[in-house]
C-alpha atoms as a PDB file:
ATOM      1  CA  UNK A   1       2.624 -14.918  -1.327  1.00  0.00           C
ATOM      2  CA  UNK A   2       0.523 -11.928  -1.037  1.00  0.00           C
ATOM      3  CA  UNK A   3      -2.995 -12.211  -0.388  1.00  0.00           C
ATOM      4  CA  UNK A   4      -4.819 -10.559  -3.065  1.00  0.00           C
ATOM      5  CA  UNK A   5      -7.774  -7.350  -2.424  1.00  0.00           C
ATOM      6  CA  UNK A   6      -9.617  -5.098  -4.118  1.00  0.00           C
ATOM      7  CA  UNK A   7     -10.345  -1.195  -3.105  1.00  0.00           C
ATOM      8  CA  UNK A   8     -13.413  -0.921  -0.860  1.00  0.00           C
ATOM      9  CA  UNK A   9     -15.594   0.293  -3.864  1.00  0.00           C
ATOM     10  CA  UNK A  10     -15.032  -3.090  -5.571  1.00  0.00           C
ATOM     11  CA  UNK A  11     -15.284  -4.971  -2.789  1.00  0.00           C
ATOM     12  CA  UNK A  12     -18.197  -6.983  -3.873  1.00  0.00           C
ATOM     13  CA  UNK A  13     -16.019  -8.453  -6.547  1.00  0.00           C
ATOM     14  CA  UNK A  14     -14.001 -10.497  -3.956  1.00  0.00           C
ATOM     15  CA  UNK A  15     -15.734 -13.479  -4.456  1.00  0.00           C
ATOM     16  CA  UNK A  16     -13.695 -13.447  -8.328  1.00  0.00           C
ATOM     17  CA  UNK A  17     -10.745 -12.720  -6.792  1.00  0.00           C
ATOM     18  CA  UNK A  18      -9.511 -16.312  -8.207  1.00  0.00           C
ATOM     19  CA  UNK A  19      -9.820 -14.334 -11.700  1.00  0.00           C
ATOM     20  CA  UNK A  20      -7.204 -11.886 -11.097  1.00  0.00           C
ATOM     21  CA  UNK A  21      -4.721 -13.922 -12.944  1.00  0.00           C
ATOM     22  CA  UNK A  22      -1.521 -11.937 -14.121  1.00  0.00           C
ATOM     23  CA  UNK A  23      -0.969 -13.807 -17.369  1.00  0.00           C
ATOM     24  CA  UNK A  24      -2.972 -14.266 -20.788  1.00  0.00           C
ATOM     25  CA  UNK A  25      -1.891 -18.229 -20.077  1.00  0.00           C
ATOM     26  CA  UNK A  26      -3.372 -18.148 -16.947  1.00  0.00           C
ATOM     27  CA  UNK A  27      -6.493 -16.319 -17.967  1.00  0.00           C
ATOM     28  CA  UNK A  28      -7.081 -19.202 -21.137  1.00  0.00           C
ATOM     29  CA  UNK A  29      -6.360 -22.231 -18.862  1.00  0.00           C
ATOM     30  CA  UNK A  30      -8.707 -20.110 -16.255  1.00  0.00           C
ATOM     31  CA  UNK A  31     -11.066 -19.820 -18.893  1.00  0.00           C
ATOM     32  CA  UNK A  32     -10.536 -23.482 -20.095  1.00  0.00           C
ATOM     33  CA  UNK A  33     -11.118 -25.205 -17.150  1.00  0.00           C
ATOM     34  CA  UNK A  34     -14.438 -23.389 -16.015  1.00  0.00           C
ATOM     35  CA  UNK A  35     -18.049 -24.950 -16.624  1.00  0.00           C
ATOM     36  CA  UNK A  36     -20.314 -22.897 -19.043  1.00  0.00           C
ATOM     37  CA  UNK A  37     -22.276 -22.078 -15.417  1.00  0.00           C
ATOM     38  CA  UNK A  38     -19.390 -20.320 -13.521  1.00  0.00           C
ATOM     39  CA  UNK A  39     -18.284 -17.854 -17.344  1.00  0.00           C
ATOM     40  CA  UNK A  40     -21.465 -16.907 -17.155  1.00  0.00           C
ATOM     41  CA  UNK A  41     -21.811 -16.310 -13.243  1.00  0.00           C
ATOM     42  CA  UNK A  42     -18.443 -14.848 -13.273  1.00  0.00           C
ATOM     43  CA  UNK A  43     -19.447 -12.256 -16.677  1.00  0.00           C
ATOM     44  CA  UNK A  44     -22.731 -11.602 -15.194  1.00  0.00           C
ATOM     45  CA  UNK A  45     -21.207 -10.266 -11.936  1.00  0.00           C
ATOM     46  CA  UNK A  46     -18.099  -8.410 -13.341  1.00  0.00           C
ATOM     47  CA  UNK A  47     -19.543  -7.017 -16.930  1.00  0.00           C
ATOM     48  CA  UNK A  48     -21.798  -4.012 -14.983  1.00  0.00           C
ATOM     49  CA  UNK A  49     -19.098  -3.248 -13.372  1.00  0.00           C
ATOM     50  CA  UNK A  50     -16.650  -2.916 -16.079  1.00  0.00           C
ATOM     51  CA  UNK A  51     -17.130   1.099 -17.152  1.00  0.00           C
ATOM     52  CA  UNK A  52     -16.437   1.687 -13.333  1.00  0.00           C
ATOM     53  CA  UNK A  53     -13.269  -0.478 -13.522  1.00  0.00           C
ATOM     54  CA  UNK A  54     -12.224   1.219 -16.399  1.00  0.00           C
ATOM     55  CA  UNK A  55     -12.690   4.318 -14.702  1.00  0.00           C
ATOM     56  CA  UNK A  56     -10.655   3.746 -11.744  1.00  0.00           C
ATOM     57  CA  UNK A  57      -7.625   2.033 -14.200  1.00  0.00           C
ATOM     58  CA  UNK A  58      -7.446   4.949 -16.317  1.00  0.00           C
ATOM     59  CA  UNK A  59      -6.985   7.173 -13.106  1.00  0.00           C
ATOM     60  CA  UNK A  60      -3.139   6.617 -13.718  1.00  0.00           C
ATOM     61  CA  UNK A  61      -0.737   6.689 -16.101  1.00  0.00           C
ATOM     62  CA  UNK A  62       0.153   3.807 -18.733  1.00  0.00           C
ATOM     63  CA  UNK A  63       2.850   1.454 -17.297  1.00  0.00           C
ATOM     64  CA  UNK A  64       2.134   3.007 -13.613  1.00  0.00           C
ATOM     65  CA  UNK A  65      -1.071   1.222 -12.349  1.00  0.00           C
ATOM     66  CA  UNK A  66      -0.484   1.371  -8.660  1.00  0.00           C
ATOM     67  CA  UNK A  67      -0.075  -2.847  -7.303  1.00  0.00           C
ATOM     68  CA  UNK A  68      -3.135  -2.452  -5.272  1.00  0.00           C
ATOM     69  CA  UNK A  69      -4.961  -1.914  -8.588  1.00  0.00           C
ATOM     70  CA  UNK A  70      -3.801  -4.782 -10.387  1.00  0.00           C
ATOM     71  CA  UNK A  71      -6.048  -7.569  -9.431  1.00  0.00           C
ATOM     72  CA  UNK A  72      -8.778  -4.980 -10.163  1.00  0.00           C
ATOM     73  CA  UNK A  73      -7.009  -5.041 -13.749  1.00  0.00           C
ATOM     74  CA  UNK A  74      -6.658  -8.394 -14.047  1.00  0.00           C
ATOM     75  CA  UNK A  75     -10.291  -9.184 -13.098  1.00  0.00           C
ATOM     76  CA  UNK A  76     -11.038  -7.104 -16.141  1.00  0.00           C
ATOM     77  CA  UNK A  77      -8.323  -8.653 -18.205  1.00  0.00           C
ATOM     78  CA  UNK A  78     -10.274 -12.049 -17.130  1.00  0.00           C
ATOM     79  CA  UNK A  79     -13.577 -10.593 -18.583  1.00  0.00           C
ATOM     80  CA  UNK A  80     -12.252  -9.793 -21.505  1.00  0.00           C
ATOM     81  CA  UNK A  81     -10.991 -13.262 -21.977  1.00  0.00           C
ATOM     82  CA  UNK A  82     -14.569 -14.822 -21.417  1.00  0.00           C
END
């Protein structure tokens, strides 16, 4: 299994890296099984971050985000599903 990173500009979201889940199932039982305390440390950390996320996703073309980007991605995907 490959370990997963983030690009050095995002690097102080490694400590979420757990959160860079590939599927909507893995987000909800992510989601699920997390106290009220860790959502809200988790959103508080990744939500001002977000437009710069964004930025950096929408860098490439639909259907060809680059695989280093992806946890990036999912991290956001993760957001979205707190």
């Amino acid at each position: 299994m490959t370990e997963l990173t983030l690009p050095a500009a995002f690097a102080d979201l490694a400590p979420w890296l757990d959160w860079a889940l590939p599927t909507a199932d893995g987000r909800q039982a992510r989601r699920l099984a997390s106290t009220s305390d860790t959502l809200r440390r988790f959103y508080d950390a990744v939500l001002p971050r977000l437009e710069d996320i964004l930025a950096e996703v929408d860098k490439h073309p639909l259907g060809q985000l680059p695989a280093a980007l992806r946890p990036l991605y999912d991290i956001a995907l993760s957001l979205a599903e707190v």
